[in-house]
C-alpha atoms as a PDB file:
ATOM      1  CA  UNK A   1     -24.832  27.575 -84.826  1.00  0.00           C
ATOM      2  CA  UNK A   2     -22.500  25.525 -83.276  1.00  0.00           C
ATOM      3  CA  UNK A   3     -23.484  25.888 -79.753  1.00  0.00           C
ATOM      4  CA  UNK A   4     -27.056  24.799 -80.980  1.00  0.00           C
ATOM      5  CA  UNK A   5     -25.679  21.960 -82.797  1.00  0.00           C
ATOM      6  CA  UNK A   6     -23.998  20.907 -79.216  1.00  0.00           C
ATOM      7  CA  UNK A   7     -26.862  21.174 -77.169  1.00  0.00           C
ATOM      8  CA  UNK A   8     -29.067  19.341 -79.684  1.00  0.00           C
ATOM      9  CA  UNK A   9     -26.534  16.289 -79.707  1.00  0.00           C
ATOM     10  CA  UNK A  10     -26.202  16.321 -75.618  1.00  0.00           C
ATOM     11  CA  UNK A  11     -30.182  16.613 -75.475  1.00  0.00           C
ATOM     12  CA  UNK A  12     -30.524  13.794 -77.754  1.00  0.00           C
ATOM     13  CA  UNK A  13     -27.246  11.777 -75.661  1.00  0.00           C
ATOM     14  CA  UNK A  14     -29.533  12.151 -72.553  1.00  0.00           C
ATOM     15  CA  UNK A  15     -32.405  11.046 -74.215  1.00  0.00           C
ATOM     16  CA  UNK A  16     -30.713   7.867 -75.086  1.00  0.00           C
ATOM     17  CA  UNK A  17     -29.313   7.041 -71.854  1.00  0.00           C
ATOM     18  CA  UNK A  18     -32.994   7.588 -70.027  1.00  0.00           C
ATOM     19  CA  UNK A  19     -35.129   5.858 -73.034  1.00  0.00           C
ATOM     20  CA  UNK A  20     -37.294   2.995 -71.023  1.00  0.00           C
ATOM     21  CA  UNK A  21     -36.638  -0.791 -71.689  1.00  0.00           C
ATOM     22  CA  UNK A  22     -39.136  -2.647 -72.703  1.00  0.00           C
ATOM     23  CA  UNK A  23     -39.368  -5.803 -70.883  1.00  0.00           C
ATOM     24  CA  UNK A  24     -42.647  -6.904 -70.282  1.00  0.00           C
ATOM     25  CA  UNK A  25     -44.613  -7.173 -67.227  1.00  0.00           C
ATOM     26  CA  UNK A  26     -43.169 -10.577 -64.702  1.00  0.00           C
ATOM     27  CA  UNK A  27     -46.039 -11.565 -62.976  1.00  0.00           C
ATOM     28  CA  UNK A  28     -46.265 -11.667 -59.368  1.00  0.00           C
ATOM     29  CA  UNK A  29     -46.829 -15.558 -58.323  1.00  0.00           C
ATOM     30  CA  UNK A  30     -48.239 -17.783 -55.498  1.00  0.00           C
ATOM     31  CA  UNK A  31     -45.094 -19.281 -54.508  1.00  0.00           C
ATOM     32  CA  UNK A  32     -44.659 -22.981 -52.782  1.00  0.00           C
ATOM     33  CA  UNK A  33     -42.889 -22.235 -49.234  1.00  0.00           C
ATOM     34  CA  UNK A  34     -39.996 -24.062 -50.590  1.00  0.00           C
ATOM     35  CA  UNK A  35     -39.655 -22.225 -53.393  1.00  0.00           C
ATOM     36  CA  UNK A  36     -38.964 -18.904 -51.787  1.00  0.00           C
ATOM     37  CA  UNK A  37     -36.709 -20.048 -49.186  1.00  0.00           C
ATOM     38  CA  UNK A  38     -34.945 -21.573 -51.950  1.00  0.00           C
ATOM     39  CA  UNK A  39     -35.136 -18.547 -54.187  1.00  0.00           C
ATOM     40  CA  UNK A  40     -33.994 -16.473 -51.210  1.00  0.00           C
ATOM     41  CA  UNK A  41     -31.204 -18.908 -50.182  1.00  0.00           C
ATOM     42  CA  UNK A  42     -29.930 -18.098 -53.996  1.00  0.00           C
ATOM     43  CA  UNK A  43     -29.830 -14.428 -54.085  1.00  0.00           C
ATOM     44  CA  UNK A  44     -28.128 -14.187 -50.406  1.00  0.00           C
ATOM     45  CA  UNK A  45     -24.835 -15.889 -50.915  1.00  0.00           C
ATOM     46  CA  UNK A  46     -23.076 -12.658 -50.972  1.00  0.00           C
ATOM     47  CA  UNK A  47     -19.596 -14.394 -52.296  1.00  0.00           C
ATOM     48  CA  UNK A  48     -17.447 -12.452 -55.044  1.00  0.00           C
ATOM     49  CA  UNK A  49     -18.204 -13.938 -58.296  1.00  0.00           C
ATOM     50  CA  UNK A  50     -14.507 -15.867 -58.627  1.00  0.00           C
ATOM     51  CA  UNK A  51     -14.866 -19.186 -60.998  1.00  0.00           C
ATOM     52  CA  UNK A  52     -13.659 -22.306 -60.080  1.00  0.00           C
ATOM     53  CA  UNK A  53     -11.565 -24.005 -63.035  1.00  0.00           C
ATOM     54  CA  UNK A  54     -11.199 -28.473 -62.736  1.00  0.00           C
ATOM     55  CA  UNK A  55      -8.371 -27.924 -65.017  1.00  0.00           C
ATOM     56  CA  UNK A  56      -6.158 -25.650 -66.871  1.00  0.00           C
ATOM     57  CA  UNK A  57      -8.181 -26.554 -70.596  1.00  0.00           C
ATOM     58  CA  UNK A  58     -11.543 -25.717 -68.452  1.00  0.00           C
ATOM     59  CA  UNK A  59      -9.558 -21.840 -67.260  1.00  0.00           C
ATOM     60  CA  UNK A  60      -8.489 -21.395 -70.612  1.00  0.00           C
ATOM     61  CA  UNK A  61     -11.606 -22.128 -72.615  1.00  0.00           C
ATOM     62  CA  UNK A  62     -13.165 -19.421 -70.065  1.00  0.00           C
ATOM     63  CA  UNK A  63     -10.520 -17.053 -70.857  1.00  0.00           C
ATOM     64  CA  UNK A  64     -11.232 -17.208 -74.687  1.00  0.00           C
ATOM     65  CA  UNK A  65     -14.535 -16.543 -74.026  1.00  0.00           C
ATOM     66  CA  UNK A  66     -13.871 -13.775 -71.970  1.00  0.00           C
ATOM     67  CA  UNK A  67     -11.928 -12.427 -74.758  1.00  0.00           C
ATOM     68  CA  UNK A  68     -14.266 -12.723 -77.155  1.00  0.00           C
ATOM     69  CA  UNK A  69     -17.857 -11.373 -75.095  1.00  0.00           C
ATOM     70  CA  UNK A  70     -15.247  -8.877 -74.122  1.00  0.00           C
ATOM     71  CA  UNK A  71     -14.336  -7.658 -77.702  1.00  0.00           C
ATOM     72  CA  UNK A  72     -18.164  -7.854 -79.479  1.00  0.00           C
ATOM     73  CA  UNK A  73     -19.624  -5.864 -76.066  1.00  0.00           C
ATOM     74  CA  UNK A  74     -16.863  -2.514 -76.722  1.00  0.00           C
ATOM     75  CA  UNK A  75     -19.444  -0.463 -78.295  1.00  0.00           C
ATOM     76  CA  UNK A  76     -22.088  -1.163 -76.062  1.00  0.00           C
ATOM     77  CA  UNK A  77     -19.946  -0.703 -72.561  1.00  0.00           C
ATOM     78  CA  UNK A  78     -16.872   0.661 -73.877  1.00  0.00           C
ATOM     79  CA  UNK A  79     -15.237   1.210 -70.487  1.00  0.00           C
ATOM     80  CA  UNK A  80     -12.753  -1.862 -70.336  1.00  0.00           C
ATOM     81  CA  UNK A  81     -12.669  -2.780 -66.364  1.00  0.00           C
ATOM     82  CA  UNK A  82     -16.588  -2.128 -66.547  1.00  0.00           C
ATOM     83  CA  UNK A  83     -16.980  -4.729 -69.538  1.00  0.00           C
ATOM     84  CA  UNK A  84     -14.690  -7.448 -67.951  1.00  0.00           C
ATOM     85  CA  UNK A  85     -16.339  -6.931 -64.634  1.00  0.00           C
ATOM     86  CA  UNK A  86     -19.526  -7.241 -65.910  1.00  0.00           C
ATOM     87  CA  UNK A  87     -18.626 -10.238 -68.221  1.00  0.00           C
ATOM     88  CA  UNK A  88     -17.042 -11.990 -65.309  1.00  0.00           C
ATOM     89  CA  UNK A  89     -19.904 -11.930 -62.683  1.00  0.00           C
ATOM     90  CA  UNK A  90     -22.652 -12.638 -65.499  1.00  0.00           C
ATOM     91  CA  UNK A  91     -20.257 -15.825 -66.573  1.00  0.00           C
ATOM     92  CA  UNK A  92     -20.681 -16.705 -62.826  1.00  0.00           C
ATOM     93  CA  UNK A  93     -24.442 -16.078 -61.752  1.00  0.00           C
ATOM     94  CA  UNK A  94     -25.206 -17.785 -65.237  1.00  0.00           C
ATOM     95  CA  UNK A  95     -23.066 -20.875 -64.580  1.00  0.00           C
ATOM     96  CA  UNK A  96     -24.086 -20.976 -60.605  1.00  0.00           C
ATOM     97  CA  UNK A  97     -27.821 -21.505 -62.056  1.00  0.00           C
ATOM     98  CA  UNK A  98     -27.225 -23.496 -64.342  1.00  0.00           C
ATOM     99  CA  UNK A  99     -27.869 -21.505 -67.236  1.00  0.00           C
ATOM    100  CA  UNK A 100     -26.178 -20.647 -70.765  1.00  0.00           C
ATOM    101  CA  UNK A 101     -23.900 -17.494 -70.509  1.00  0.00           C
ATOM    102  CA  UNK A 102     -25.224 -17.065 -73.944  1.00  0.00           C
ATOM    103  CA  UNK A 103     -28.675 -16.717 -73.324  1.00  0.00           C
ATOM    104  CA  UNK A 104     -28.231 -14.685 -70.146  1.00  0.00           C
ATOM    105  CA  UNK A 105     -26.397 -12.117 -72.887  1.00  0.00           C
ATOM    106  CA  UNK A 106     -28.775 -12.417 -74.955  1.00  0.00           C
ATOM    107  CA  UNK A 107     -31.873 -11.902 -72.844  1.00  0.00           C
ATOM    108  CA  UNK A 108     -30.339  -8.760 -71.291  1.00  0.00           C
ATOM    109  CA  UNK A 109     -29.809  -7.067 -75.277  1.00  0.00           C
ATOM    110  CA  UNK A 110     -33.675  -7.913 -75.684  1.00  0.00           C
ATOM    111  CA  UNK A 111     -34.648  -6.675 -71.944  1.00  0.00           C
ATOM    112  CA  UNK A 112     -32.164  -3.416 -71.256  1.00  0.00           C
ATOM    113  CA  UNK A 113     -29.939  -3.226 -74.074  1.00  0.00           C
ATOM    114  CA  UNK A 114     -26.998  -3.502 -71.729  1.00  0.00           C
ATOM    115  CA  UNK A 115     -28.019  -0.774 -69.848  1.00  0.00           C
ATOM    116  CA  UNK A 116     -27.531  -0.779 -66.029  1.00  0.00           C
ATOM    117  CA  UNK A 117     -29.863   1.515 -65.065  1.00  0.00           C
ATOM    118  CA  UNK A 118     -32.770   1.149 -67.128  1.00  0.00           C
ATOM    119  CA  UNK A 119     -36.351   1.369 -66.151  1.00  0.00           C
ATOM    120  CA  UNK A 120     -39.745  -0.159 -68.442  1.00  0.00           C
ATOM    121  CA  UNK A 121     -42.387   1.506 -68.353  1.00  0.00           C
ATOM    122  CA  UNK A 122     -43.973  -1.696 -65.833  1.00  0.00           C
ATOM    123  CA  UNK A 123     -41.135  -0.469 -63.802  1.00  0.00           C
ATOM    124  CA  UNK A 124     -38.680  -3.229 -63.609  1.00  0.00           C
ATOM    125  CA  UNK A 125     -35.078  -2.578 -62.829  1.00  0.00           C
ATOM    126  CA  UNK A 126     -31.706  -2.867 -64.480  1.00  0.00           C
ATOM    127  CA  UNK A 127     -30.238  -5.263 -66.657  1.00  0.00           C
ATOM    128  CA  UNK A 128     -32.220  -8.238 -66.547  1.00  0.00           C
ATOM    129  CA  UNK A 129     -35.059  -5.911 -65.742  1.00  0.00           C
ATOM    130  CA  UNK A 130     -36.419  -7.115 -62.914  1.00  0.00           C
ATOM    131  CA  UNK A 131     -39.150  -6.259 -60.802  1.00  0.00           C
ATOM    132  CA  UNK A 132     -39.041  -4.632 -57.856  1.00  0.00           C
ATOM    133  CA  UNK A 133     -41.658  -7.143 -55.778  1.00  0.00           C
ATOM    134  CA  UNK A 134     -39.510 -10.120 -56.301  1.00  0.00           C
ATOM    135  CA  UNK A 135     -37.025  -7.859 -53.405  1.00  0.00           C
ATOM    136  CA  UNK A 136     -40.332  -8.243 -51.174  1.00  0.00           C
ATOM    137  CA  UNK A 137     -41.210 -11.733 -51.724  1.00  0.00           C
ATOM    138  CA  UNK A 138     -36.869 -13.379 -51.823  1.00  0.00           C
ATOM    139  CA  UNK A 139     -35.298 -10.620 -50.599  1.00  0.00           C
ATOM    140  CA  UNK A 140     -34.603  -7.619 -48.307  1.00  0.00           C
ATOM    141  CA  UNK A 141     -37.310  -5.434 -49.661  1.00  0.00           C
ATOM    142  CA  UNK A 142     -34.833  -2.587 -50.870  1.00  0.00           C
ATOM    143  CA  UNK A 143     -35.139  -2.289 -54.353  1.00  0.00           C
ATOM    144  CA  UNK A 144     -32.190   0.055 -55.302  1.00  0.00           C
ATOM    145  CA  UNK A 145     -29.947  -3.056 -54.611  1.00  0.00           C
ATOM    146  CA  UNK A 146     -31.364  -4.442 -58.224  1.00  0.00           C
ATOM    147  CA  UNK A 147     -29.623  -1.299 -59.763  1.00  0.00           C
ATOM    148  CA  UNK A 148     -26.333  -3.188 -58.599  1.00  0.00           C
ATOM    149  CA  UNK A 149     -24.474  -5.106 -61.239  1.00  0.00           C
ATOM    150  CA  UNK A 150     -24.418  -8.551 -59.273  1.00  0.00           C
ATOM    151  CA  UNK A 151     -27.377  -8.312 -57.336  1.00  0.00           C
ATOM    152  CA  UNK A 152     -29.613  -7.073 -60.289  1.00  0.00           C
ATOM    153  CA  UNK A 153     -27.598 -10.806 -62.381  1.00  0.00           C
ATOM    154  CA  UNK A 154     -28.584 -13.005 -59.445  1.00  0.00           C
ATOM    155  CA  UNK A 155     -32.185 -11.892 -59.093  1.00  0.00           C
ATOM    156  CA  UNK A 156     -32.662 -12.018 -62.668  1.00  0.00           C
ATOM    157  CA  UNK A 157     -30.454 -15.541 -63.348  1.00  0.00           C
ATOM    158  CA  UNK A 158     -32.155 -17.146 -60.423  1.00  0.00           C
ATOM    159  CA  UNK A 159     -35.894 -16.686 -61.290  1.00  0.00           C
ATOM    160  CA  UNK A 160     -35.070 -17.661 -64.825  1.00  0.00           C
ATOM    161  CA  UNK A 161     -33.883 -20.391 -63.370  1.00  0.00           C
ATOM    162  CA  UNK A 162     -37.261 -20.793 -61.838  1.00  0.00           C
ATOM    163  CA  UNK A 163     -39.187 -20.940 -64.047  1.00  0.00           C
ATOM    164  CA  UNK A 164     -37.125 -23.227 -66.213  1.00  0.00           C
ATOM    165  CA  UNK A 165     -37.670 -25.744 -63.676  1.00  0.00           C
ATOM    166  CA  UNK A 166     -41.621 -24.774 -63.467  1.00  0.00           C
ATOM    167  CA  UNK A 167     -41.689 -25.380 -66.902  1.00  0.00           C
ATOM    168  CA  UNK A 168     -39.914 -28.243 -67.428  1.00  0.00           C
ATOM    169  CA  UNK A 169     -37.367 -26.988 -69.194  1.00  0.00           C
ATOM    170  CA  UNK A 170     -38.846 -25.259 -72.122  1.00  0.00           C
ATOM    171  CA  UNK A 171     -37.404 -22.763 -73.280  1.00  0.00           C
ATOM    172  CA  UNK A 172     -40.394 -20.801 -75.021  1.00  0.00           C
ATOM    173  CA  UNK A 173     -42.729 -20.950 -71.856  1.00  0.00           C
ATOM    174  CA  UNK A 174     -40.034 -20.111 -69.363  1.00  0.00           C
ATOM    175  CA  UNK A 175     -38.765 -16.740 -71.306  1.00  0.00           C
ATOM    176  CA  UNK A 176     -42.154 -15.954 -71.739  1.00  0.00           C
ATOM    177  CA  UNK A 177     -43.319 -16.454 -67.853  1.00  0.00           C
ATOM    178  CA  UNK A 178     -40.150 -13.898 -67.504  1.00  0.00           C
ATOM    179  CA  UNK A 179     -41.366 -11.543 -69.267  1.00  0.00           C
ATOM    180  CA  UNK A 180     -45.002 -11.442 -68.474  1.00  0.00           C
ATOM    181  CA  UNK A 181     -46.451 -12.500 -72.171  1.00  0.00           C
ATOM    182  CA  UNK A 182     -46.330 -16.450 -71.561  1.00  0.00           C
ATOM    183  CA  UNK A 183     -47.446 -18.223 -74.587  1.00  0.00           C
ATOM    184  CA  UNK A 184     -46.830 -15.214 -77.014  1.00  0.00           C
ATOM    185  CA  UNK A 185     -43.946 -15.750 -79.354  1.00  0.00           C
ATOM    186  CA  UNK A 186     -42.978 -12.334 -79.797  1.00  0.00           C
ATOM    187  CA  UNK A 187     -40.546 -12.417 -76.866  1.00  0.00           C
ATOM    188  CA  UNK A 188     -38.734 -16.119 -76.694  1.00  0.00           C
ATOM    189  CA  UNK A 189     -37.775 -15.709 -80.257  1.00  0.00           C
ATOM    190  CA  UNK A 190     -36.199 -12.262 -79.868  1.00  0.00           C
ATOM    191  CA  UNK A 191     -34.542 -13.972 -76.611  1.00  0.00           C
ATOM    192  CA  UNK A 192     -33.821 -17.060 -78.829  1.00  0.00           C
ATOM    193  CA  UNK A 193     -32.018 -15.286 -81.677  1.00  0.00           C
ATOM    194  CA  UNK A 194     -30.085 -13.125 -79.303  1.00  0.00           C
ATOM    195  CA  UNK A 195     -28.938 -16.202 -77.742  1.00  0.00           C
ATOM    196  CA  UNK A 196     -27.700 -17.518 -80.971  1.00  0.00           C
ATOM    197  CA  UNK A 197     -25.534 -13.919 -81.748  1.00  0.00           C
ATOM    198  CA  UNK A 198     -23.818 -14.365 -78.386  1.00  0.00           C
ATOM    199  CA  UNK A 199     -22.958 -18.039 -78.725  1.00  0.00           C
ATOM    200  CA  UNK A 200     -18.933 -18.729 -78.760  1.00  0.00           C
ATOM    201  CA  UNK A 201     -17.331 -20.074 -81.311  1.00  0.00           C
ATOM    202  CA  UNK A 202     -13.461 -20.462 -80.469  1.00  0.00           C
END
């Protein structure tokens, strides 16, 4: 009895960990020639993802918030090097394009639920659950690289980033270009009230 009892709860553990994400499907776009080189230029800087503080106040307010993404994501990547690693180089990719740590979080609890190796059923990859022809049009064309942790957060921060800036800034049509369902609300408000749980408050 208890040897069935274990291999249900491992069977269902497995199940878990290999459950598909559900993003939605990113559409693959005509692209302006400057766009990709610039796009491509953004996901080959292959620096370590160490901030840059103006001031001690600026290192310490980044420190809090360390603290406190590191503390609400235990349950979800309980391994503590893993969490602050993970923490620190989304922190950077968000800030390097110009995007909210916040909503980076908060998009990736909507897209993979944390989970680094996830796969949707469209196929996209990882975290921020990207697809695997954006490697083809900006990148090297090797599409296990979006399974690593920074490669698969500067793919994913950088075309957000995208289509932010194709958009004009709104918020709603750029999430939903993302993920595929542009000018459906069912995905920017998910994204939108995710945001809002990950916000810091010191």
């Amino acid at each position: 009895m208890l040897r069935t009892g274990r291999c249900f709860f491992c069977a269902s553990l497995l199940l878990l960990l290999w459950l598909p994400a559900h993003a939605g499907n990113q559409k693959e776009e005509a692209l302006a020639d400057g766009v990709r080189m610039a796009l491509s230029r953004a996901i080959s800087d292959s620096r370590p993802p160490k901030p840059d503080f103006i001031d001690i106040d600026e290192r310490l307010s980044y420190l809090r918030w360390l603290g406190d993404m590191s503390d609400r994501l235990v349950r979800r990547i309980p391994d503590r090097q893993s969490r602050l690693e993970f923490l620190q180089t989304l922190w950077y990719e968000a800030r390097r394009a110009g995007l909210d740590p916040a909503l980076v979080l908060g998009l990736i609890q909507v897209e993979s639920a944390f989970r680094k190796y996830a796969i949707s059923h469209v196929g996209a990859h990882g975290y921020m659950q990207v697809m695997p022809f954006w490697t083809r049009v900006i990148g090297d064309g090797d599409r296990s690289k979006l399974f690593q942790m920074q490669t698969n957060l500067r793919y994913g921060c950088s075309i957000l980033r995208m289509y932010l800036d194709m958009e004009k800034g709104d918020y709603y049509l750029a999430l939903g270009r993302y993920n595929g369902s542009r000018g459906r609300p069912e995905y920017p408000n998910a994204v939108r009230a995710a945001w809002r749980s990950w916000e810091h408050r010191p």
